[in-house]
PDB file of N, CA and C in Angstrom:
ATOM      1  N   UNK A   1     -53.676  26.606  23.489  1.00  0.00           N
ATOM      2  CA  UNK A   1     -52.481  26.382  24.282  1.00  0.00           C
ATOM      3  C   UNK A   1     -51.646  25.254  23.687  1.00  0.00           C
ATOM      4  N   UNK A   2     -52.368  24.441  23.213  1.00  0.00           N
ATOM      5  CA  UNK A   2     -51.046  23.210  22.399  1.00  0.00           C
ATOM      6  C   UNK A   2     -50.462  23.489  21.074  1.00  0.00           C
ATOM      7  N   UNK A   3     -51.137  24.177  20.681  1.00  0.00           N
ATOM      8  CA  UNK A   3     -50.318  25.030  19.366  1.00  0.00           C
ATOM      9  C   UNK A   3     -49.419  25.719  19.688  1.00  0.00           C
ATOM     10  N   UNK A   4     -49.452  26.487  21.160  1.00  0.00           N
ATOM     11  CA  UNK A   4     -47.873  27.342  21.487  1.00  0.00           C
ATOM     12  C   UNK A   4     -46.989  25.981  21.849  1.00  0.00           C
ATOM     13  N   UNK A   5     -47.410  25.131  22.831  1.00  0.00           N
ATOM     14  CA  UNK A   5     -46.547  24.228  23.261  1.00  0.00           C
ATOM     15  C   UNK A   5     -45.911  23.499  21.961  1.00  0.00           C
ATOM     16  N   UNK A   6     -46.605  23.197  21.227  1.00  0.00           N
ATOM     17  CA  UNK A   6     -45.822  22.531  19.757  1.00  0.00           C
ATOM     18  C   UNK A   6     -44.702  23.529  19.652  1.00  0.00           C
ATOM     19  N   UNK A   7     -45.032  24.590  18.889  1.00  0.00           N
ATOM     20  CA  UNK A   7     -44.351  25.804  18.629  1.00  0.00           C
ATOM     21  C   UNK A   7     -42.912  25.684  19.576  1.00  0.00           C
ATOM     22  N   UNK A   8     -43.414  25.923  20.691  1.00  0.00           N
ATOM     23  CA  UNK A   8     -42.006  25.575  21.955  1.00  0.00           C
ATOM     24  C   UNK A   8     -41.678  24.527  21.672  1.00  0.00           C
ATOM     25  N   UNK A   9     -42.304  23.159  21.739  1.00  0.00           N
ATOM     26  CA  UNK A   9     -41.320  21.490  21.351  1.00  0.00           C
ATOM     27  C   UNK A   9     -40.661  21.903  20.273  1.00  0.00           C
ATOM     28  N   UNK A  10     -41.156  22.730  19.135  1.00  0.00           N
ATOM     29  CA  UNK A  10     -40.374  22.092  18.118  1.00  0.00           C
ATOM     30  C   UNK A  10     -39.000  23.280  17.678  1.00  0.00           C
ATOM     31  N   UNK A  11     -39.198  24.226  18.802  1.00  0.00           N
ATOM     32  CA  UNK A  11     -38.143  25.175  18.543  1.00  0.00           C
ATOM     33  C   UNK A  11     -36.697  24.816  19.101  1.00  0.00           C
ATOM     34  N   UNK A  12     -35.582  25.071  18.177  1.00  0.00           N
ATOM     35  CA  UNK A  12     -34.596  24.539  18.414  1.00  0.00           C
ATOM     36  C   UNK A  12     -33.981  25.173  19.665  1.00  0.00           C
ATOM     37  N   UNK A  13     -33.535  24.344  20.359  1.00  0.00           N
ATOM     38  CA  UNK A  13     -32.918  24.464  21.312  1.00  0.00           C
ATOM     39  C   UNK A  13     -31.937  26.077  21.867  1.00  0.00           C
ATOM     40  N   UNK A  14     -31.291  26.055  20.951  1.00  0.00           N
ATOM     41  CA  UNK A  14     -30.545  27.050  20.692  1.00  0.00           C
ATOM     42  C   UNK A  14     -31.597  28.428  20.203  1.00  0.00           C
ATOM     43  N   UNK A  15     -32.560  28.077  19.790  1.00  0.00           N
ATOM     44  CA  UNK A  15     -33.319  29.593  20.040  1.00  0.00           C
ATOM     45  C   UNK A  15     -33.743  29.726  20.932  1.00  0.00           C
ATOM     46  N   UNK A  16     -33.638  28.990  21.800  1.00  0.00           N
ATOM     47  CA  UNK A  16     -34.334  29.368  23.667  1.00  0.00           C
ATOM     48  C   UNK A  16     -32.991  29.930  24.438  1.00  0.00           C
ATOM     49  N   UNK A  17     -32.526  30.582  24.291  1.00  0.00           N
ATOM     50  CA  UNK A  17     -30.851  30.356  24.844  1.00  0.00           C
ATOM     51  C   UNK A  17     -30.881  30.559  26.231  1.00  0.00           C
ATOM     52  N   UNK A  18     -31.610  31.569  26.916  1.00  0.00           N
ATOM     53  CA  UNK A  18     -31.048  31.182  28.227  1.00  0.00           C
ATOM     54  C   UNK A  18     -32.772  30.775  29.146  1.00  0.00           C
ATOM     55  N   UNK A  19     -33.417  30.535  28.139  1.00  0.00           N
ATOM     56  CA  UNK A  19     -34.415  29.986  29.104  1.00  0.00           C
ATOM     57  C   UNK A  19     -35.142  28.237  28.442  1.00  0.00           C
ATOM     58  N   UNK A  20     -35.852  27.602  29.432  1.00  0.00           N
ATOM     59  CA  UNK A  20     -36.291  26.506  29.203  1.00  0.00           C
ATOM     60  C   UNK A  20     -37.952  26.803  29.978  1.00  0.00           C
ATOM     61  N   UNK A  21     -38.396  25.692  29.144  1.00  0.00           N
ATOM     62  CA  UNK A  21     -39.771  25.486  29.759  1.00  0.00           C
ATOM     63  C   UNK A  21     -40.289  24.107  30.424  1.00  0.00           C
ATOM     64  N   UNK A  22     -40.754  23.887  31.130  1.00  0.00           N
ATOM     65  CA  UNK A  22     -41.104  22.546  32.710  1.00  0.00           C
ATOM     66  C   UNK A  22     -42.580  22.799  32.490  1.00  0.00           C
ATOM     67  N   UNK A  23     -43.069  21.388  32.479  1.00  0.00           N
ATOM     68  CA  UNK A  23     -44.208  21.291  33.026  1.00  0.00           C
ATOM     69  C   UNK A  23     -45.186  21.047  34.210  1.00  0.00           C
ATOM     70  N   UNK A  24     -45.270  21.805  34.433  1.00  0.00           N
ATOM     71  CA  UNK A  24     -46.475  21.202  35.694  1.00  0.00           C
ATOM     72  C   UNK A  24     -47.237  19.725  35.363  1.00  0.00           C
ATOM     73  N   UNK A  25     -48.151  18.959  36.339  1.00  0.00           N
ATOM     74  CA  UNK A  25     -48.342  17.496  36.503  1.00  0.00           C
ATOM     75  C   UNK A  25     -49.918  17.794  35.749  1.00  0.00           C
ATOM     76  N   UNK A  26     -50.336  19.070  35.532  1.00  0.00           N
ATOM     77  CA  UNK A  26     -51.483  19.908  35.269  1.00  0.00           C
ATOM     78  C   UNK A  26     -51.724  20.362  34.186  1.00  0.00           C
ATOM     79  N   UNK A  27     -50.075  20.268  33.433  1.00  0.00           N
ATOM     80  CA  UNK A  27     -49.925  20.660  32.044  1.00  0.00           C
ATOM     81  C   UNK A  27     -49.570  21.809  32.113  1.00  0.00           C
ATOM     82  N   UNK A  28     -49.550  22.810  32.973  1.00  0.00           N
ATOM     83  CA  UNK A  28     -49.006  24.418  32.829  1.00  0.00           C
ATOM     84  C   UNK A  28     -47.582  24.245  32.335  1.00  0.00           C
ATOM     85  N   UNK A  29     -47.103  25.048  31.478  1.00  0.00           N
ATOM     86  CA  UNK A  29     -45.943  25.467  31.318  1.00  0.00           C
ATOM     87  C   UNK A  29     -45.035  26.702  31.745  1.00  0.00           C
ATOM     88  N   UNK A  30     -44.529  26.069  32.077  1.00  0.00           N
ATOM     89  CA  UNK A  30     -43.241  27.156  33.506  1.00  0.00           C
ATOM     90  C   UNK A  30     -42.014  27.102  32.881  1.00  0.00           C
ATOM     91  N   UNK A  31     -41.545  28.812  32.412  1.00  0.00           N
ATOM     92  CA  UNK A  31     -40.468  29.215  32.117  1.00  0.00           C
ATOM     93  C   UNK A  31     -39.384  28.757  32.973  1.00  0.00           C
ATOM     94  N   UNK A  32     -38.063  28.773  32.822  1.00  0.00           N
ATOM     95  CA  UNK A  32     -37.379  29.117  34.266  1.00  0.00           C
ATOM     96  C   UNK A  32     -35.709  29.014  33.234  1.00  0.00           C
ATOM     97  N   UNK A  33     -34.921  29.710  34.136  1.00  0.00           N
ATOM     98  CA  UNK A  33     -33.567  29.746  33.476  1.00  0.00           C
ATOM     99  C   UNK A  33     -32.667  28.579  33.479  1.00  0.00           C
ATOM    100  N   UNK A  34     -32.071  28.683  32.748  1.00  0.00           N
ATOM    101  CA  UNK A  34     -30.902  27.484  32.545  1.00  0.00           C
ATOM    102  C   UNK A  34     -30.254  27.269  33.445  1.00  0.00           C
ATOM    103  N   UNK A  35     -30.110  26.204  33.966  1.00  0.00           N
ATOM    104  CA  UNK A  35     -29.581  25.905  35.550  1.00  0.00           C
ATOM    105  C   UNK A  35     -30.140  25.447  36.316  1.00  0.00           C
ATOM    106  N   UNK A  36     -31.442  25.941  36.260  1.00  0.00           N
ATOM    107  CA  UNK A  36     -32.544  25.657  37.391  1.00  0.00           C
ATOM    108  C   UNK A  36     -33.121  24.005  37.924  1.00  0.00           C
ATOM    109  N   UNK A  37     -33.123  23.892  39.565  1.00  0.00           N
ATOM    110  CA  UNK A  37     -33.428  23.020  39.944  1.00  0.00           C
ATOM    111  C   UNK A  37     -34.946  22.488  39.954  1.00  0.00           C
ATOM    112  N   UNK A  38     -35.185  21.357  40.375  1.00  0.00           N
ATOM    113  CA  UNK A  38     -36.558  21.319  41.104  1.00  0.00           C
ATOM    114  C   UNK A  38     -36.761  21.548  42.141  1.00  0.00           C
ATOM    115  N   UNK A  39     -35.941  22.277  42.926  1.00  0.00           N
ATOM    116  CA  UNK A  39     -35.814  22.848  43.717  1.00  0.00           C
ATOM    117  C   UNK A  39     -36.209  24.447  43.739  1.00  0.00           C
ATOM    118  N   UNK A  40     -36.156  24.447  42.642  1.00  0.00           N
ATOM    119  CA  UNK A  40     -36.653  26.302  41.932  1.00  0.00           C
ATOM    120  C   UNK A  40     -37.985  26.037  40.944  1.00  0.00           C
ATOM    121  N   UNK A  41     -38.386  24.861  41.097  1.00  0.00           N
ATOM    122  CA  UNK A  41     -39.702  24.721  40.699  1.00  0.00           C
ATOM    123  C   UNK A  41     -40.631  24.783  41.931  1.00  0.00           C
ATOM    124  N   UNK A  42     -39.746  23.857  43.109  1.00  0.00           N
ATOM    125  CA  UNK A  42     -40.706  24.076  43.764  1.00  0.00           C
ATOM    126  C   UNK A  42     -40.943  25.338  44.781  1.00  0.00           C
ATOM    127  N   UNK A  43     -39.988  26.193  44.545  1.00  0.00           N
ATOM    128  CA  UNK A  43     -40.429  28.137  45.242  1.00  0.00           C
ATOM    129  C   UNK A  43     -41.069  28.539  44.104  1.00  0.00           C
ATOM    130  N   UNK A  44     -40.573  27.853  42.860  1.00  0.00           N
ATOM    131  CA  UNK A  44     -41.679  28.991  41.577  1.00  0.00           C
ATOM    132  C   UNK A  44     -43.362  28.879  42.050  1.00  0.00           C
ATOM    133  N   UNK A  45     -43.626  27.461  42.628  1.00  0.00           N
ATOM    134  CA  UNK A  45     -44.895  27.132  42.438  1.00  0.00           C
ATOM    135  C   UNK A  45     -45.882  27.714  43.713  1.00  0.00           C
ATOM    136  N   UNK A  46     -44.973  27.442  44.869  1.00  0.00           N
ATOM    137  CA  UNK A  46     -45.575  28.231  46.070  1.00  0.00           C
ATOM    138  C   UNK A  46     -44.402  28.144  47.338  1.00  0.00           C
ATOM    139  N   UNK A  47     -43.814  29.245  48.174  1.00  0.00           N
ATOM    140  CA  UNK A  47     -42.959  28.848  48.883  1.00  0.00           C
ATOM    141  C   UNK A  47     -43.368  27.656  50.127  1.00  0.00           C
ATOM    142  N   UNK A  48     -44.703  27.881  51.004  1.00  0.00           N
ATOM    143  CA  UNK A  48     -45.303  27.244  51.639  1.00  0.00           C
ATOM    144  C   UNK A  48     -44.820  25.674  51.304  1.00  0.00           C
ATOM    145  N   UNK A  49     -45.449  25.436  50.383  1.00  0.00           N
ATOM    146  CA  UNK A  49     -46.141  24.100  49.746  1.00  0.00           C
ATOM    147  C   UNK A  49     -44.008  23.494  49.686  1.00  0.00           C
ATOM    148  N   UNK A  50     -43.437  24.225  49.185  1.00  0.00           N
ATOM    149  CA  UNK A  50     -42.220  24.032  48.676  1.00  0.00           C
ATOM    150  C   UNK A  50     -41.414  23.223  50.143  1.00  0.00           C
ATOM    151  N   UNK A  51     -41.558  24.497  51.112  1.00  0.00           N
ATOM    152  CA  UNK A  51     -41.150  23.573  52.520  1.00  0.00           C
ATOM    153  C   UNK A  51     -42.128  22.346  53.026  1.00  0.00           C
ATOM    154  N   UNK A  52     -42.471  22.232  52.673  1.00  0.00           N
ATOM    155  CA  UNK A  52     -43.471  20.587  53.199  1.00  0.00           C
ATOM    156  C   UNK A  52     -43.169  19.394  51.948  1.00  0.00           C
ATOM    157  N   UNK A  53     -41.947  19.618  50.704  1.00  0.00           N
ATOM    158  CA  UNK A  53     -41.581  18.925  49.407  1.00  0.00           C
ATOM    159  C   UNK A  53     -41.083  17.819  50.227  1.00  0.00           C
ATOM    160  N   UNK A  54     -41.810  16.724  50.088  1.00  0.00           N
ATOM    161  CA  UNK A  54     -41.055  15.297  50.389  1.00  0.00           C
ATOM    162  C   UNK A  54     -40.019  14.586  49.344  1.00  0.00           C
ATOM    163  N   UNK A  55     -40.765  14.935  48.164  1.00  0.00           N
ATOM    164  CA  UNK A  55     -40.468  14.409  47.220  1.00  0.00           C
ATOM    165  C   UNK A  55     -40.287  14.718  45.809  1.00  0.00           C
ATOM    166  N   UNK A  56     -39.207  14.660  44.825  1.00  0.00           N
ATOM    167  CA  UNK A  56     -39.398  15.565  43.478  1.00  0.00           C
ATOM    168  C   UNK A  56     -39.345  14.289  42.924  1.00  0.00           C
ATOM    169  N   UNK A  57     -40.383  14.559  41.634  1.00  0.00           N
ATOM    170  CA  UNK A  57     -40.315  13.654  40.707  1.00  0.00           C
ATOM    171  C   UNK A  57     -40.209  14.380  38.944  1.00  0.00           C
ATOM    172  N   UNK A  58     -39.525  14.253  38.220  1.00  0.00           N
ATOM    173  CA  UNK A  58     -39.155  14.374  36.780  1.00  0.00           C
ATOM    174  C   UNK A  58     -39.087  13.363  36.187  1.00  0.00           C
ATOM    175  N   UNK A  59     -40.346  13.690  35.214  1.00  0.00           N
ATOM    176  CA  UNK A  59     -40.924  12.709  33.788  1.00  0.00           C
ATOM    177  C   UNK A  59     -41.149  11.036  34.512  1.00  0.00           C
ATOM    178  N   UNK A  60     -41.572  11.199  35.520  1.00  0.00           N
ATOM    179  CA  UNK A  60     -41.653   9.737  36.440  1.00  0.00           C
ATOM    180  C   UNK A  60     -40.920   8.835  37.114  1.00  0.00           C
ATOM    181  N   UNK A  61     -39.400   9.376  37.422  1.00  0.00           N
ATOM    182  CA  UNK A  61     -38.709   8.840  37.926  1.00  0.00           C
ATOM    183  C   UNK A  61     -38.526  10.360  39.735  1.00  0.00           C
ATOM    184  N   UNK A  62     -38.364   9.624  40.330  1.00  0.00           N
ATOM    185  CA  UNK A  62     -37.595  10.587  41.816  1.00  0.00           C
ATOM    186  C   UNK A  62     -36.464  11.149  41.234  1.00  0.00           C
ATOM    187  N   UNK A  63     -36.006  12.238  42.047  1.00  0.00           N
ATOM    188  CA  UNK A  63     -35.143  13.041  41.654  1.00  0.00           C
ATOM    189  C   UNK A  63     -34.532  13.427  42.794  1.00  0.00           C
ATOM    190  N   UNK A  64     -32.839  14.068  43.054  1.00  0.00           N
ATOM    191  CA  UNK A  64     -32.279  14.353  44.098  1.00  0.00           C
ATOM    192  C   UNK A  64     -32.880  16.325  43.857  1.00  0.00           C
ATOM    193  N   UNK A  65     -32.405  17.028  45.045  1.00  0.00           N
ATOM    194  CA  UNK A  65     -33.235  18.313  45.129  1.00  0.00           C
ATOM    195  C   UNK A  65     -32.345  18.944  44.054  1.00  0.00           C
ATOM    196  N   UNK A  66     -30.924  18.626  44.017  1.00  0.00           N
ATOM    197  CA  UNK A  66     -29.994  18.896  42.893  1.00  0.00           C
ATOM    198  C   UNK A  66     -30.047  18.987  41.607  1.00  0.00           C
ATOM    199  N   UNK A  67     -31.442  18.073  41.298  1.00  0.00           N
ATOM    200  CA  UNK A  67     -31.761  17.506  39.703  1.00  0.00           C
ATOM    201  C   UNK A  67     -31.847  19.008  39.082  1.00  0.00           C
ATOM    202  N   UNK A  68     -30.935  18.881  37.783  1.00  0.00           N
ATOM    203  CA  UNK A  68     -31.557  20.341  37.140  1.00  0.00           C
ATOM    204  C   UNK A  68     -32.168  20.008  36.006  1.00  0.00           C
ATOM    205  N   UNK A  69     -33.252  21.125  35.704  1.00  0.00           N
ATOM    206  CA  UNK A  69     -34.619  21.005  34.966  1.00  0.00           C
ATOM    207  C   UNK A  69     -33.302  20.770  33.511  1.00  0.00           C
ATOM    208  N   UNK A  70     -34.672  20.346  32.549  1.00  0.00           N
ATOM    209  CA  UNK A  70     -34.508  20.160  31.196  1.00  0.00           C
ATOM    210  C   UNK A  70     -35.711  20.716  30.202  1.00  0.00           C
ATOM    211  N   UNK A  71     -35.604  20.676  28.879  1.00  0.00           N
ATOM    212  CA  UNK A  71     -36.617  21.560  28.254  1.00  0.00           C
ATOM    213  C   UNK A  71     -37.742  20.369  28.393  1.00  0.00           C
ATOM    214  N   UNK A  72     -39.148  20.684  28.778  1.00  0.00           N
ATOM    215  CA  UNK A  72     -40.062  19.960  28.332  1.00  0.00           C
ATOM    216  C   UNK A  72     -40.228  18.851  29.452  1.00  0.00           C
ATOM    217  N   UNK A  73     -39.494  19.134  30.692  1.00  0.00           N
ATOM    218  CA  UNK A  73     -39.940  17.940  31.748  1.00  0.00           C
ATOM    219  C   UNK A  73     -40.977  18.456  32.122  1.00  0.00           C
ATOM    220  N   UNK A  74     -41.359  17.226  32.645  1.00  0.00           N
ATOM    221  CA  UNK A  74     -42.835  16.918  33.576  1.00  0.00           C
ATOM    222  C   UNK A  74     -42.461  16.739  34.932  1.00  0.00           C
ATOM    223  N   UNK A  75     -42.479  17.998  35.828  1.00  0.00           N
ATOM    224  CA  UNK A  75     -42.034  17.972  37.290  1.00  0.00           C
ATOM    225  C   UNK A  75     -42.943  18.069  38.076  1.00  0.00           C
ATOM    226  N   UNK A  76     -43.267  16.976  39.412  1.00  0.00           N
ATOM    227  CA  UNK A  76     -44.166  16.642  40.045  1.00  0.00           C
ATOM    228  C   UNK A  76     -43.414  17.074  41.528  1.00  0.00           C
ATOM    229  N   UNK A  77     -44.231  17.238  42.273  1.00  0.00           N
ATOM    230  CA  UNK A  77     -43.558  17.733  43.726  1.00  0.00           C
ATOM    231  C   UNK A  77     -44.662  16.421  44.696  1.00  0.00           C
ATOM    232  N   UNK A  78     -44.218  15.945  45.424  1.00  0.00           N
ATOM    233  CA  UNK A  78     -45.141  15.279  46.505  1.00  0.00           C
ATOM    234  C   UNK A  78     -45.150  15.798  47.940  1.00  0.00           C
ATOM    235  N   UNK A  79     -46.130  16.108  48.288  1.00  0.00           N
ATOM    236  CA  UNK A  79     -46.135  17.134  49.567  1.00  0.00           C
ATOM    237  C   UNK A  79     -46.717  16.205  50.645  1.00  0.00           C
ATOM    238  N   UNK A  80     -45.612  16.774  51.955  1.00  0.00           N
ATOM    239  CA  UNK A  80     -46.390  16.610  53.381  1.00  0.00           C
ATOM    240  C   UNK A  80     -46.131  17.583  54.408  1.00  0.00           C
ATOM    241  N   UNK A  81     -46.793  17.439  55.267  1.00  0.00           N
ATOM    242  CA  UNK A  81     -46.992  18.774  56.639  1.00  0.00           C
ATOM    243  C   UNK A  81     -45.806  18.083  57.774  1.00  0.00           C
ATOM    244  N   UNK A  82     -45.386  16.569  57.359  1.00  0.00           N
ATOM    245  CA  UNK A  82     -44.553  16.307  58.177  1.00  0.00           C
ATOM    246  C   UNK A  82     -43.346  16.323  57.595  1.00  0.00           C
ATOM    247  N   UNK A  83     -43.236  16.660  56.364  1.00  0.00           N
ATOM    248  CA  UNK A  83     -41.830  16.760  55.938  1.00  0.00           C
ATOM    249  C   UNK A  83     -40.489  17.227  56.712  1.00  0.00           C
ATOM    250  N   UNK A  84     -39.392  16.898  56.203  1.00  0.00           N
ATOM    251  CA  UNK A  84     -38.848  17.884  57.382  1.00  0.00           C
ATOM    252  C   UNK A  84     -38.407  19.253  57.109  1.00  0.00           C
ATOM    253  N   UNK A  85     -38.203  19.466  55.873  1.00  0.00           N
ATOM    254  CA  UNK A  85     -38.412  20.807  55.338  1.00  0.00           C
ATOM    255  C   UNK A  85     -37.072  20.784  54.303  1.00  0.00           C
ATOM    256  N   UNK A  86     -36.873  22.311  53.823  1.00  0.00           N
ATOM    257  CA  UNK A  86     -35.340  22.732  53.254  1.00  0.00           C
ATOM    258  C   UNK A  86     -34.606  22.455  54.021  1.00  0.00           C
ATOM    259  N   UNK A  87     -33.310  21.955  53.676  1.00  0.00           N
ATOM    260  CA  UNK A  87     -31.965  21.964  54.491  1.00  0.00           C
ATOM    261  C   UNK A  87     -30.469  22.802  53.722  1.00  0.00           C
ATOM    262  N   UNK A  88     -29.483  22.594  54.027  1.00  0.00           N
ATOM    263  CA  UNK A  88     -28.817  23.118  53.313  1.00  0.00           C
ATOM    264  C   UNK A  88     -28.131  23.123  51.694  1.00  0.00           C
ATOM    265  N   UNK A  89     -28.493  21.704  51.741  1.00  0.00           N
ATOM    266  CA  UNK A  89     -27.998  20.841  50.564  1.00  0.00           C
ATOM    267  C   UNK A  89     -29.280  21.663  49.582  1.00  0.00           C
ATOM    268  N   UNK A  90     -30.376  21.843  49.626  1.00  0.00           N
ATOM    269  CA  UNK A  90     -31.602  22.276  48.823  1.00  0.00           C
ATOM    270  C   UNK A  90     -31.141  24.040  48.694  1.00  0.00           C
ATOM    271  N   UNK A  91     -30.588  24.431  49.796  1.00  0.00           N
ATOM    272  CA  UNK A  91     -29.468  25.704  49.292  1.00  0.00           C
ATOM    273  C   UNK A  91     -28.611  26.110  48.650  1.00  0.00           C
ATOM    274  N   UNK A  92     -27.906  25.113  48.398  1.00  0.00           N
ATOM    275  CA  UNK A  92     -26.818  24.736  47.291  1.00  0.00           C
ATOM    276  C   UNK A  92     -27.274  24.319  46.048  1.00  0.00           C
ATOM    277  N   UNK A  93     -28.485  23.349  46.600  1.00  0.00           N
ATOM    278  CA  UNK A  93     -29.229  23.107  44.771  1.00  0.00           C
ATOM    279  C   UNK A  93     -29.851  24.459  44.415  1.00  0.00           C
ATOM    280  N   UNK A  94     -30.520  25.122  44.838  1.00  0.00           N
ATOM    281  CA  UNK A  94     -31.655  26.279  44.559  1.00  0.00           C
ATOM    282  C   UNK A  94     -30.274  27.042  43.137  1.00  0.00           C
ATOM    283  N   UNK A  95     -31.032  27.593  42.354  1.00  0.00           N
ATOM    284  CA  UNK A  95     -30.518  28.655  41.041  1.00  0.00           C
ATOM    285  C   UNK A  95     -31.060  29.936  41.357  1.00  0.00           C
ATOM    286  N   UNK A  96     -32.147  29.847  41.668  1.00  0.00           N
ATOM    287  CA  UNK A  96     -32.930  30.830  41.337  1.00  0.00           C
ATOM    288  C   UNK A  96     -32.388  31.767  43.155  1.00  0.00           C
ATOM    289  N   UNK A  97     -32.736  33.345  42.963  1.00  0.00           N
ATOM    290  CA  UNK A  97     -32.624  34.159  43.959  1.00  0.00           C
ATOM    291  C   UNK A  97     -33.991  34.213  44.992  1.00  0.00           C
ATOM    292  N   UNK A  98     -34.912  33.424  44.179  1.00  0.00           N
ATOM    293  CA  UNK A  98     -35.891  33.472  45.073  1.00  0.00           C
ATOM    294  C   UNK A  98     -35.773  32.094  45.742  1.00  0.00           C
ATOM    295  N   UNK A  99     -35.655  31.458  45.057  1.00  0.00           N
ATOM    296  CA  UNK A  99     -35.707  30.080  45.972  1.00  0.00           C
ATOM    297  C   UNK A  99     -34.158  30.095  47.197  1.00  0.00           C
ATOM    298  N   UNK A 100     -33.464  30.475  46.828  1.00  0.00           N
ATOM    299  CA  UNK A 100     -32.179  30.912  47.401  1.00  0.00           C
ATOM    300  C   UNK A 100     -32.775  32.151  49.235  1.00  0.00           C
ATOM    301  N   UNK A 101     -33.630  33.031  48.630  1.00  0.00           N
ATOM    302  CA  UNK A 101     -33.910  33.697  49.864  1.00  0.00           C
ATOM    303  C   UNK A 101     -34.565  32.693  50.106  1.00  0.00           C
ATOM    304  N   UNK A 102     -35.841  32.323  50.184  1.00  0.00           N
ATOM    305  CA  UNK A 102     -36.761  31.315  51.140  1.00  0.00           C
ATOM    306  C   UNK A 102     -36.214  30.455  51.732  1.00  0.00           C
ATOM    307  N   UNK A 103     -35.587  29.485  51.121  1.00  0.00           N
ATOM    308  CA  UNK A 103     -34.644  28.882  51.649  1.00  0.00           C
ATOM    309  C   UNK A 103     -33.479  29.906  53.384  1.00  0.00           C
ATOM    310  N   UNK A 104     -33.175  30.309  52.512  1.00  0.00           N
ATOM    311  CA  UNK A 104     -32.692  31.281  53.567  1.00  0.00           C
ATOM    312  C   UNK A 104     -33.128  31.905  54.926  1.00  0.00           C
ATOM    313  N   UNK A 105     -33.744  32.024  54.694  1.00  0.00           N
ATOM    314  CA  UNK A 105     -35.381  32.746  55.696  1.00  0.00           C
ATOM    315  C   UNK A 105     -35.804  31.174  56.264  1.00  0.00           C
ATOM    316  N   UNK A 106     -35.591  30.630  55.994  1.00  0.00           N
ATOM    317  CA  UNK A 106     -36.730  29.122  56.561  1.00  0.00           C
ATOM    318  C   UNK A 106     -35.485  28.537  57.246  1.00  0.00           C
ATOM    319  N   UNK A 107     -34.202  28.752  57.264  1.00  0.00           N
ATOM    320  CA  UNK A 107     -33.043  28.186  58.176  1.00  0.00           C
ATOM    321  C   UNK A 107     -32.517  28.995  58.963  1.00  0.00           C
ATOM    322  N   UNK A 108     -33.052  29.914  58.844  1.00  0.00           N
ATOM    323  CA  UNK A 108     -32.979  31.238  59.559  1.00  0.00           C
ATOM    324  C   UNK A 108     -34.065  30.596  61.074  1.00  0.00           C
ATOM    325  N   UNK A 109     -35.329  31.204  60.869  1.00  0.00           N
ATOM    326  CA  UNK A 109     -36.613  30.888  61.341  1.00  0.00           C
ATOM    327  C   UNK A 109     -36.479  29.404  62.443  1.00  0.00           C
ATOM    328  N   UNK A 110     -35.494  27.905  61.822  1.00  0.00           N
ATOM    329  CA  UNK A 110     -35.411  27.023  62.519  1.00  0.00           C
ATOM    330  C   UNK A 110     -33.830  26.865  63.296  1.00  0.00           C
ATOM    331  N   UNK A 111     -33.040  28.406  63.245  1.00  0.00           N
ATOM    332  CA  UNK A 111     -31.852  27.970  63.862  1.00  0.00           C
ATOM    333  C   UNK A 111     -31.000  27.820  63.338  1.00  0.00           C
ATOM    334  N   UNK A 112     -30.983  27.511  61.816  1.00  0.00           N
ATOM    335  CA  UNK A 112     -29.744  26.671  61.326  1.00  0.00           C
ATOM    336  C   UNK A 112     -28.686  27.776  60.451  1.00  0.00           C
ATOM    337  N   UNK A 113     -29.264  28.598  60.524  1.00  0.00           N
ATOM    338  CA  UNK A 113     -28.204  29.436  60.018  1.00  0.00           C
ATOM    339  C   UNK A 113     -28.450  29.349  58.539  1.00  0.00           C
ATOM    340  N   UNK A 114     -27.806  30.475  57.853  1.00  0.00           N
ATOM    341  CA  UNK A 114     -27.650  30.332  56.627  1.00  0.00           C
ATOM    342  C   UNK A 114     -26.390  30.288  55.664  1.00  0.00           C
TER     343      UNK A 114
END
């Protein structure tokens, strides 16, 4: 597996064209398209887990839900059961169509409309 990841570090930018790769805190490497939030990391990873996101962190600093990925970050999610969940602003960040429905469905579910 670190021989592909080299392979990926050291490929130029421009041969990835419309996709990038994120790391998990675990070391997995996660495709995802150009644009994409940590906000679409965190529906890539599990929707559940995603609504209880207190907190995003990239390469060790906090991040707004807005932050969009880069090639080769290290994206950490910090979870709680008391969170207060997605709101709308994490609707507007989301790229992805999946994170976009869940989102959707989960403001749905508490009232707020979508």
């Amino acid at each position: 597996a670190e021989a592909g990841n080299a392979q990926i570090a050291a490929a130029p930018i421009g041969a990835l064209p419309e996709r990038l790769y994120v790391f998990s805190p675990q070391g997995q490497l996660l495709p995802f398209d150009r644009g994409s939030t940590v906000v679409d990391f965190a529906y890539h990873v599990h929707s559940d887990l995603a609504e209880q996101c207190r907190r995003f962190t990239v390469n060790g600093r906090q991040v707004e839900p807005s932050a969009v990925l880069h090639h080769l970050d290290i994206v950490e999610l910090e979870h709680d059961v008391k969170a207060p969940g997605p709101n709308r602003l994490w609707l507007l960040a989301a790229h992805t169509s999946r994170a976009r429905s869940a989102i959707e469905r989960y403001l749905k579910r508490q009232g707020a409309g979508a």
